[in-house]
N, C-alpha and C. Protein backbone atom coordinates (compact mmCIF):
# COMPACT_ATOMS: atom_id res chain seq x y z
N UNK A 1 103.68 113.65 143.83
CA UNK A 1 104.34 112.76 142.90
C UNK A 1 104.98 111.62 143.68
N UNK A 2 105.06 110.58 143.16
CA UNK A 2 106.01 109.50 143.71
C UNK A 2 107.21 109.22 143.51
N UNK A 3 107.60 108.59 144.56
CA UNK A 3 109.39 108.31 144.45
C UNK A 3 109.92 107.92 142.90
N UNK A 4 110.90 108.37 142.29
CA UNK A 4 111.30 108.12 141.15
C UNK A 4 112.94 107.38 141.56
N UNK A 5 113.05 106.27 140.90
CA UNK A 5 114.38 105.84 140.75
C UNK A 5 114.96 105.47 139.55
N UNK A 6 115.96 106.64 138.99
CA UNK A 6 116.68 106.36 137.79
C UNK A 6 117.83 105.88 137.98
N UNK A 7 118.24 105.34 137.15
CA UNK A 7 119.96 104.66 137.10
C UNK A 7 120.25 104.14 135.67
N UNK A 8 121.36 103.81 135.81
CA UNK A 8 121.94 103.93 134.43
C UNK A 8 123.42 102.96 134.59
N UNK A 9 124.15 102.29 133.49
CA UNK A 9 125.04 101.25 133.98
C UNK A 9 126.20 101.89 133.67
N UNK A 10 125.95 103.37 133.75
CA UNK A 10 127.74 103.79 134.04
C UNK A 10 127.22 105.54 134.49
N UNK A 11 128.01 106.22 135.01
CA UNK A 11 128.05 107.32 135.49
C UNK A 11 127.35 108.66 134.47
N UNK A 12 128.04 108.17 133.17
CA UNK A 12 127.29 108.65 132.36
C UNK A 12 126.04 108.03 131.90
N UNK A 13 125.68 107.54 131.66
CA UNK A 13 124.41 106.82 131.46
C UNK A 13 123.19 107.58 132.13
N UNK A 14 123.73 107.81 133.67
CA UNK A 14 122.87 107.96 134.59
C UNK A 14 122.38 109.04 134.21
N UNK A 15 123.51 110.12 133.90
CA UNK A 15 123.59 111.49 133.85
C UNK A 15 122.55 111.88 132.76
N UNK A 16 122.81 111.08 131.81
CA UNK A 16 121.94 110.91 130.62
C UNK A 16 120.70 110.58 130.39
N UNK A 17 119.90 109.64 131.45
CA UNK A 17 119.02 109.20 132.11
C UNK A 17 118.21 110.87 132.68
N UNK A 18 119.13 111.38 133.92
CA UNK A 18 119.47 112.75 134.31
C UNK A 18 118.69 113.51 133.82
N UNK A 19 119.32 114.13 132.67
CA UNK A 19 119.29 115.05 131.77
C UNK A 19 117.72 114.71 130.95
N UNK A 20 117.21 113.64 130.60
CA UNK A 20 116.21 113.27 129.88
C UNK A 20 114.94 113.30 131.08
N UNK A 21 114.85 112.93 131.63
CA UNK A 21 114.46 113.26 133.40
C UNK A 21 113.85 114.38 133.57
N UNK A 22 114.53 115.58 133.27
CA UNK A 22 114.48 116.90 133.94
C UNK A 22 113.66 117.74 133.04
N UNK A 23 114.32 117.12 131.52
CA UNK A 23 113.54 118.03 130.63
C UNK A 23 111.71 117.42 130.00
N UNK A 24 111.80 116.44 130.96
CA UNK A 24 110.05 116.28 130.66
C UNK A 24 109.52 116.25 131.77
N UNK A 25 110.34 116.63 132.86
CA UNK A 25 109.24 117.29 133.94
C UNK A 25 109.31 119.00 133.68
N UNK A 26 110.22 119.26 133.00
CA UNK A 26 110.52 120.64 132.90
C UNK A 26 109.08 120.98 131.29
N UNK A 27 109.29 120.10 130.80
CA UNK A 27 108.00 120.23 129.62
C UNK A 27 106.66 120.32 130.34
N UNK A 28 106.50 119.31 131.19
CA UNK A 28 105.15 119.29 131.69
C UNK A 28 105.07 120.31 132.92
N UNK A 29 105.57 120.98 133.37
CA UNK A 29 105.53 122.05 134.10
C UNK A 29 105.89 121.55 135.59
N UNK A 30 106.16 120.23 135.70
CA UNK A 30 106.45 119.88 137.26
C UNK A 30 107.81 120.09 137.73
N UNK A 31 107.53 120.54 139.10
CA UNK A 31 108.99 121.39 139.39
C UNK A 31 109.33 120.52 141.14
N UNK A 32 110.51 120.20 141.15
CA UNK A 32 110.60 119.11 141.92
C UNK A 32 111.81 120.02 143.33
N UNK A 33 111.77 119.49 144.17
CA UNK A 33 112.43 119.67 145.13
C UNK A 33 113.19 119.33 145.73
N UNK A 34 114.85 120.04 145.32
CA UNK A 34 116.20 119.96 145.26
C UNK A 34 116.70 119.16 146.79
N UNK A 35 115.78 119.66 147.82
CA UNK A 35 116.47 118.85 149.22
C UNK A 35 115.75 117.70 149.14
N UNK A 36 114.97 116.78 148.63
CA UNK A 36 114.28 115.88 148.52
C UNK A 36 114.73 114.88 148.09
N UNK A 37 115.96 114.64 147.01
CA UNK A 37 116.51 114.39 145.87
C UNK A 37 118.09 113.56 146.58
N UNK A 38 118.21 113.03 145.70
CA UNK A 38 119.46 112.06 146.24
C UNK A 38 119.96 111.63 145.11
N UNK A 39 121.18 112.21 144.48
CA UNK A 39 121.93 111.73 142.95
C UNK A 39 123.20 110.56 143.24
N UNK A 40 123.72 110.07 142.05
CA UNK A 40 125.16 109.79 141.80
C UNK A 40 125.52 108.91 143.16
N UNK A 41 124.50 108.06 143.92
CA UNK A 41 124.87 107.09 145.01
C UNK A 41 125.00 105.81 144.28
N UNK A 42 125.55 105.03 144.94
CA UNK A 42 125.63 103.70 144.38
C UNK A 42 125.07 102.54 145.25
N UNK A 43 124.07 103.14 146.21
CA UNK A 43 123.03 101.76 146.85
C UNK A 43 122.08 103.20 147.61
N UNK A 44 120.96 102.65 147.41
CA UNK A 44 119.76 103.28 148.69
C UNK A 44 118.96 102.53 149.25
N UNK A 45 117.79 103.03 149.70
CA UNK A 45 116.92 102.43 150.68
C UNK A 45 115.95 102.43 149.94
N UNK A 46 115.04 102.18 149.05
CA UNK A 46 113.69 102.10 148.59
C UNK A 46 112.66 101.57 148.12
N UNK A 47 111.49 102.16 149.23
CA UNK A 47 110.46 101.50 149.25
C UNK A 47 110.59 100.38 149.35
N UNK A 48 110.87 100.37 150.86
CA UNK A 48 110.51 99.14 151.64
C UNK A 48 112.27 98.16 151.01
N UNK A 49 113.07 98.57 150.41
CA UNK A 49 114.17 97.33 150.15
C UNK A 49 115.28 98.17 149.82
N UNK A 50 116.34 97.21 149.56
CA UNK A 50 117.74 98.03 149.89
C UNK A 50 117.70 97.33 148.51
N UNK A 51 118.37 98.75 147.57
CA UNK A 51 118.57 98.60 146.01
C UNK A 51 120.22 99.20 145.80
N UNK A 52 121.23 98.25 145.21
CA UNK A 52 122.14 98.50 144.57
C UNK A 52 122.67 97.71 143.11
N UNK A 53 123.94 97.71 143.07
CA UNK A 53 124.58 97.41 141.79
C UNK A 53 124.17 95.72 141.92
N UNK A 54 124.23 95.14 142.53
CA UNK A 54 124.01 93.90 142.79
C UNK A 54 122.28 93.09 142.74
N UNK A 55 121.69 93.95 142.96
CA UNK A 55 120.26 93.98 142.81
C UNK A 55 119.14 94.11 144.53
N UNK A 56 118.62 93.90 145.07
CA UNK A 56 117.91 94.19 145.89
C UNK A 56 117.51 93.39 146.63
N UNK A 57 117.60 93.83 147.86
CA UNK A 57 117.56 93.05 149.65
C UNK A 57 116.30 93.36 150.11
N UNK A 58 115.86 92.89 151.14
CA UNK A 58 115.22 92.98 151.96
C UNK A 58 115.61 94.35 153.59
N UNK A 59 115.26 94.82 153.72
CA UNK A 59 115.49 95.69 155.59
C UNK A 59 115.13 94.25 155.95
N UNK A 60 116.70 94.04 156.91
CA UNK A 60 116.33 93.30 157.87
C UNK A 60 115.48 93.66 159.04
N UNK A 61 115.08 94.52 159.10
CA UNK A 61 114.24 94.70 160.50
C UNK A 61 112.70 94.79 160.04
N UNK A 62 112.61 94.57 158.79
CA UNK A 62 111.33 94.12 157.89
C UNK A 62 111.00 92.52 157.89
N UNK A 63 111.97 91.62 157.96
CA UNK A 63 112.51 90.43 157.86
C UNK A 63 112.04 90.01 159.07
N UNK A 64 112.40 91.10 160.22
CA UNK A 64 112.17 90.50 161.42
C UNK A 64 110.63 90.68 161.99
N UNK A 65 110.04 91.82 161.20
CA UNK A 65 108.81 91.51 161.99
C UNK A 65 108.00 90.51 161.57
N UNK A 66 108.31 89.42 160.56
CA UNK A 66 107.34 88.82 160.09
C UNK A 66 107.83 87.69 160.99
N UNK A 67 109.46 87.58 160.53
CA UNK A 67 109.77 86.15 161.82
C UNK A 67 109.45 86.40 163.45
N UNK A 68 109.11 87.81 163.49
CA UNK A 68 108.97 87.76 165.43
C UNK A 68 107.70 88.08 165.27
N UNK A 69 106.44 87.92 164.28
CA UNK A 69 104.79 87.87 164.66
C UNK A 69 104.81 86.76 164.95
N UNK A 70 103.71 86.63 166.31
CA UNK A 70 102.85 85.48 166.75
C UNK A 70 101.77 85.44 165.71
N UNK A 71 101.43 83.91 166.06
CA UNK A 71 100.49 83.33 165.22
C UNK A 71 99.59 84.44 165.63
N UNK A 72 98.46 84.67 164.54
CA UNK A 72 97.27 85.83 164.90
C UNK A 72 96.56 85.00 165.60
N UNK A 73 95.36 85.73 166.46
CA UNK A 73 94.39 85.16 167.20
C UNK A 73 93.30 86.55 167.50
N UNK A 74 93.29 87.09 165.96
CA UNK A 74 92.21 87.71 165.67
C UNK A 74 92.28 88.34 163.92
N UNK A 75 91.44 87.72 163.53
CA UNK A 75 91.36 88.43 161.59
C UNK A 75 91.97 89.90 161.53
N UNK A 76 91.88 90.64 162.16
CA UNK A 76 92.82 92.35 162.43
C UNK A 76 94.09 91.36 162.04
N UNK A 77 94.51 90.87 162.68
CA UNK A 77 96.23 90.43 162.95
C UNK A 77 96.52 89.70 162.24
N UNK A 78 95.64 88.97 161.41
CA UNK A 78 96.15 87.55 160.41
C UNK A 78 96.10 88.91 159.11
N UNK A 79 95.34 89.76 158.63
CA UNK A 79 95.12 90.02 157.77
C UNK A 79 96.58 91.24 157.88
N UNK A 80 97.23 91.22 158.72
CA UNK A 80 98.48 92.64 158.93
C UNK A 80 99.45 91.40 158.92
N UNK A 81 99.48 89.91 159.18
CA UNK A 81 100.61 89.28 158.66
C UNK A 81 100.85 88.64 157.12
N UNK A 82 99.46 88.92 157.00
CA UNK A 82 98.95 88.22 155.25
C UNK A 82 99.90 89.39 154.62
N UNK A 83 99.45 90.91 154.64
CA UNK A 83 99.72 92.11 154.01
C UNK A 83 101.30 91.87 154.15
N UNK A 84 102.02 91.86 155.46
CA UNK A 84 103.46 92.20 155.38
C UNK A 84 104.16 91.48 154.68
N UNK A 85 103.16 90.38 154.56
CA UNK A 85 104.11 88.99 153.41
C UNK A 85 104.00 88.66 152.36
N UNK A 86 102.75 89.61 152.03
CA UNK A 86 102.19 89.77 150.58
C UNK A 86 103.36 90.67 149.78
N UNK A 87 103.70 92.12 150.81
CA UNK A 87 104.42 93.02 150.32
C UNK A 87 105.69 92.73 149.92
N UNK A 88 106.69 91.45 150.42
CA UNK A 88 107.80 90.66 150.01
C UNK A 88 107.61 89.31 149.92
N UNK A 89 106.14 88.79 149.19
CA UNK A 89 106.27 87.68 148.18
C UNK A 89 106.93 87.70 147.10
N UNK A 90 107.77 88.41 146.58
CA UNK A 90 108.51 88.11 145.51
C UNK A 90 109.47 87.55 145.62
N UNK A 91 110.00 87.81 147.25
CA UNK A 91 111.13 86.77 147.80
C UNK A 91 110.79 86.03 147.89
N UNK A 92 109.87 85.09 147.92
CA UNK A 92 109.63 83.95 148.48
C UNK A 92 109.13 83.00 147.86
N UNK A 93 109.97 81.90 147.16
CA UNK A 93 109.27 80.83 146.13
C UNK A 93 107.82 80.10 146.86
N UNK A 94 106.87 80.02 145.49
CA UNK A 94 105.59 79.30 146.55
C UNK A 94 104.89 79.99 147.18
N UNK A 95 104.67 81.55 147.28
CA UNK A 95 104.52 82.17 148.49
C UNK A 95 102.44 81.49 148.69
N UNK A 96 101.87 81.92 147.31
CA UNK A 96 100.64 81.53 147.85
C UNK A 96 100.35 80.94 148.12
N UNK A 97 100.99 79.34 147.84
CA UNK A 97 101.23 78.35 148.55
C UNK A 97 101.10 77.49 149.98
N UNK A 98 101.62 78.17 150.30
CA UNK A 98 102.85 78.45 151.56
C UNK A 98 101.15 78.80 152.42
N UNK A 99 100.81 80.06 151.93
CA UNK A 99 100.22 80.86 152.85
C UNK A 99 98.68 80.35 152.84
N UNK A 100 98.38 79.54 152.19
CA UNK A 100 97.00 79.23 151.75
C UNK A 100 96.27 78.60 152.97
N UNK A 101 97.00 78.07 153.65
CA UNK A 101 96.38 77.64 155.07
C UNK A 101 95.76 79.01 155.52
N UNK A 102 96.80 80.32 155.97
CA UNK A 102 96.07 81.37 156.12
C UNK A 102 95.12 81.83 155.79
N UNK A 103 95.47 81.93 154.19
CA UNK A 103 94.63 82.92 153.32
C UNK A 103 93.09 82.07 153.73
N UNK A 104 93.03 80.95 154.19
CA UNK A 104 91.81 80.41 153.38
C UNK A 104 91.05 80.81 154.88
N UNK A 105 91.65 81.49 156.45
CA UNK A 105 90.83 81.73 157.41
C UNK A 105 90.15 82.80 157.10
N UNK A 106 90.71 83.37 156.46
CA UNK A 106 90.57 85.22 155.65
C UNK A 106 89.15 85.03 154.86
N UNK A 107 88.57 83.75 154.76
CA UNK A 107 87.57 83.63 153.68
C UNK A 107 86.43 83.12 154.64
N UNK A 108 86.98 82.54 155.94
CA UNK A 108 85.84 81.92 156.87
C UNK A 108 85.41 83.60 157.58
N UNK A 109 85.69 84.20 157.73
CA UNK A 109 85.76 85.05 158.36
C UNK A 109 85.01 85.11 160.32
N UNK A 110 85.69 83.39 160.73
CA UNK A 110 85.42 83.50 161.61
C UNK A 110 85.94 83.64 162.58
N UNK A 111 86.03 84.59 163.55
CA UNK A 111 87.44 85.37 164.55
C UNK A 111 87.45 83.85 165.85
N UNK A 112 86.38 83.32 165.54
CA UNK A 112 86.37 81.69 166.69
C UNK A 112 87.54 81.01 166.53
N UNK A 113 88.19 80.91 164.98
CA UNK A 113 88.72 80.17 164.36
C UNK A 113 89.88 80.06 164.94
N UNK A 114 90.40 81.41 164.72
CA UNK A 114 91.77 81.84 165.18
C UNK A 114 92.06 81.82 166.45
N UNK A 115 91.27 80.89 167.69
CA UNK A 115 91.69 80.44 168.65
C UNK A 115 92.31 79.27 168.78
N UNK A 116 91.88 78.64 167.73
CA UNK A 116 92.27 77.05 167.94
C UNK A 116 92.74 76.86 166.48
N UNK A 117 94.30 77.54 166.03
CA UNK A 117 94.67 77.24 164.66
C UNK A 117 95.15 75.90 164.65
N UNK A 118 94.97 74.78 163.99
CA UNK A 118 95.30 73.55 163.46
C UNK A 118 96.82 73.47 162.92
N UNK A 119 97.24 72.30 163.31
CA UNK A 119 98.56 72.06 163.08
C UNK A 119 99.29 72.65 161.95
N UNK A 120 97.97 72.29 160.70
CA UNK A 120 98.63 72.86 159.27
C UNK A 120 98.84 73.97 159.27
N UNK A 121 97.92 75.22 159.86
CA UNK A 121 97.95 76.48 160.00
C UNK A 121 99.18 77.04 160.61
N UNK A 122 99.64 76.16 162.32
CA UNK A 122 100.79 76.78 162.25
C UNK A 122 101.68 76.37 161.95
N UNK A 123 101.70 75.78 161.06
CA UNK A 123 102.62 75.10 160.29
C UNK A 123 103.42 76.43 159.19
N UNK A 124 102.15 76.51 158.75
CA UNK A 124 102.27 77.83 157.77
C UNK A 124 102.64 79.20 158.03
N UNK A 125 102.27 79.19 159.34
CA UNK A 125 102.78 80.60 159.92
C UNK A 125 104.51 80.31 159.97
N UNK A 126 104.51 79.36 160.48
CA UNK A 126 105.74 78.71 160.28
C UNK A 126 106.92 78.78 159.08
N UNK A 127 106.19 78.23 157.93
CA UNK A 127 106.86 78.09 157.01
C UNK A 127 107.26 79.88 156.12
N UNK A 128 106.04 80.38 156.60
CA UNK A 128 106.28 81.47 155.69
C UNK A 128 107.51 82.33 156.50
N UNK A 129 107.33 82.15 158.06
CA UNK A 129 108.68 82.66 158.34
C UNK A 129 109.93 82.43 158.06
N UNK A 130 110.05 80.93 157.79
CA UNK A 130 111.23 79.81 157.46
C UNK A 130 111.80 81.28 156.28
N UNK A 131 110.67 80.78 155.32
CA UNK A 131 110.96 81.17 153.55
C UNK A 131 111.51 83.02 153.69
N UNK A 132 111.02 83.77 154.75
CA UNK A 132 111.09 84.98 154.21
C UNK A 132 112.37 85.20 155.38
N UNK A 133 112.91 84.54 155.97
CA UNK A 133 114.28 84.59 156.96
C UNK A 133 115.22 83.78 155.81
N UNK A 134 114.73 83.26 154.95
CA UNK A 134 116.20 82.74 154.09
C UNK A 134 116.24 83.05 152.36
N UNK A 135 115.18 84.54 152.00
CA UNK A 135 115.19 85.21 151.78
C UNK A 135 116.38 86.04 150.86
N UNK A 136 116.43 85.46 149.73
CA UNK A 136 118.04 86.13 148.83
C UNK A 136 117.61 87.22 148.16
N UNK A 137 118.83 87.55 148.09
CA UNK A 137 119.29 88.73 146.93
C UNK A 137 118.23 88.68 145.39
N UNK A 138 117.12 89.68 144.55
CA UNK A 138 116.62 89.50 143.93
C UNK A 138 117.37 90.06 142.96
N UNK A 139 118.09 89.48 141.90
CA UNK A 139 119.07 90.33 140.89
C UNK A 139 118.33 91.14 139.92
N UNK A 140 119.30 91.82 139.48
CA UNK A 140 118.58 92.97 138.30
C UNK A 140 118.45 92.38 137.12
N UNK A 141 117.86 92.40 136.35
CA UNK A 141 118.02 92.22 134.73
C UNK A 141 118.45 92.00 134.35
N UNK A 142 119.44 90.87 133.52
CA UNK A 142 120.83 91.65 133.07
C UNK A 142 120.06 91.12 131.21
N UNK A 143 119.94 92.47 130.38
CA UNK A 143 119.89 92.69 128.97
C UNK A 143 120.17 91.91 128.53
N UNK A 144 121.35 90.74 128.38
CA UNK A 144 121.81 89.94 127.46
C UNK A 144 121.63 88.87 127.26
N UNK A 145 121.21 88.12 128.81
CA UNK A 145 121.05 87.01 129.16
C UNK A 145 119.70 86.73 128.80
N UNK A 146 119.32 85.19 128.23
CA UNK A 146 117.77 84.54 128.14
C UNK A 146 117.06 84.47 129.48
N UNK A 147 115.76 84.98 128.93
CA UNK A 147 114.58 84.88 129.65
C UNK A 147 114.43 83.44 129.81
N UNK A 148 113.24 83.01 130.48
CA UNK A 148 112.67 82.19 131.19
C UNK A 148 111.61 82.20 131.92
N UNK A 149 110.39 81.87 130.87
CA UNK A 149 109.29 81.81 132.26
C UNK A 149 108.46 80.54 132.27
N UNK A 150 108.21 80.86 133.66
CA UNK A 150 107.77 79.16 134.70
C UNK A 150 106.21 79.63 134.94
N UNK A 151 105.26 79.11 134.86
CA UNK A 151 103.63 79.16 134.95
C UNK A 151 103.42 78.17 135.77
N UNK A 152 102.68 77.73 136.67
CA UNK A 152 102.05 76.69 137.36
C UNK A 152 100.74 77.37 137.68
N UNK A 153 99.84 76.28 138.31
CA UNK A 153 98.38 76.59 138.47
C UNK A 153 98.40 75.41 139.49
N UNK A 154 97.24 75.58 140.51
CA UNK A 154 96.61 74.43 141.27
C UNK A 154 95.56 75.08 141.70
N UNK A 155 94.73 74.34 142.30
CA UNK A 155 93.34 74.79 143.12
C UNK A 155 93.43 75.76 143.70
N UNK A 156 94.66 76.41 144.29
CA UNK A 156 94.83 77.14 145.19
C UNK A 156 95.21 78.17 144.52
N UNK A 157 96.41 78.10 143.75
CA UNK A 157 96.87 79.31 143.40
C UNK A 157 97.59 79.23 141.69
N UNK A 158 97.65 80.40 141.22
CA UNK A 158 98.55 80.46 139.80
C UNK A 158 99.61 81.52 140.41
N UNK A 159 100.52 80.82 139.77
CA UNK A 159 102.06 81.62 139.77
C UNK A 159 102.94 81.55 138.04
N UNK A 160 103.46 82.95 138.38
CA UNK A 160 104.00 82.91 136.83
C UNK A 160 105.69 83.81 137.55
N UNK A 161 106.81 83.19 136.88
CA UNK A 161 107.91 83.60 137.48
C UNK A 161 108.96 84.06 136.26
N UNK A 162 109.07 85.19 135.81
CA UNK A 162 109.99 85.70 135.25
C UNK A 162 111.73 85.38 135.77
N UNK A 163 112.37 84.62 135.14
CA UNK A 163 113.87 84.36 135.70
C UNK A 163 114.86 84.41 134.40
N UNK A 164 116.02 84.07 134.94
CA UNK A 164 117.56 84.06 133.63
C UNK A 164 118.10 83.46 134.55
N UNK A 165 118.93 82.79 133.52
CA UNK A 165 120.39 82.03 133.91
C UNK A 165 121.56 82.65 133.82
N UNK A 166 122.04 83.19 134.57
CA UNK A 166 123.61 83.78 134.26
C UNK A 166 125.11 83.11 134.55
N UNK A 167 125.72 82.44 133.95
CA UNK A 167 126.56 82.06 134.24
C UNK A 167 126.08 80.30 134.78
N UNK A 168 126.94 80.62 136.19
CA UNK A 168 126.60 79.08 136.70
C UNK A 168 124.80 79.35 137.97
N UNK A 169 124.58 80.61 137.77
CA UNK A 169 123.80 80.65 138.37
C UNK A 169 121.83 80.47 138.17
């Protein structure tokens, strides 16, 4: 089974959450394992990002391997910096953007290439480090507040961005 993360916006809530939880794995016969399990915290670590009341970070030492990769200078290595930045494009406005210089060696598939990357290229290796070292806080939901969504398209890429306004933010 996979990691499950419940929560709830008050102690009881959670509990309640909890309780509803237990009795439909308890219906479907799945029986889960008590040292495995982590209740009633108020921030963790998961999957790959740091999740609390405030909404969700990045591991900085996730942060860092993308800002301390060298430019690749073999498709193995462009395609393990594509992946690590694919996995926290959500931080990153523009990301396909950004990365399309890359992405588009990924399509030559020629390992010659990646000896002699062109200005724009490391430009991009560049930029995507810029974007994922300044990297904010992704907030939670908040129920009350209006939606907002943003669509763009270009040759390169479509992006669609779910956001809210809260306050002055």
């Amino acid at each position: 089974m996979a990691d499950l993360l419940i929560a709830g916006s008050s102690l009881e809530e959670h509990y309640d959450h909890l309780r509803q939880l237990f009795k439909r794995l308890q219906e479907h016969g799945i029986v889960i394992n008590p040292s495995k399990n982590v209740f009633g915290v108020s921030s963790l670590d998961f999957v790959g990002h740091h999740v609390d009341a405030s909404g969700i970070t990045l591991f900085t030492d996730k942060v860092k391997a993308v800002t301390d990769f060298p430019p690749a200078d073999t498709l193995r290595k462009l395609r393990e910096f594509i992946g690590l930045v694919n996995f926290y494009k959500r931080f990153i406005p523009n990301c396909a953007i950004i990365i399309q210089p890359l992405a588009d060696l990924l399509r030559t598939n020629l390992e010659n290439m990646l000896a002699n990357l062109t200005d724009i290229q490391l430009q991009a290796f560049s930029n995507v480090k810029a974007s994922i070292a300044q990297s904010t806080l992704l907030n939670h939901l908040n129920p009350i507040a209006q939606l907002c969504q943003m669509v763009d398209a270009s040759d390169v890429a479509v992006c669609g961005v779910l956001q809210q306004s809260v306050g002055d933010n």
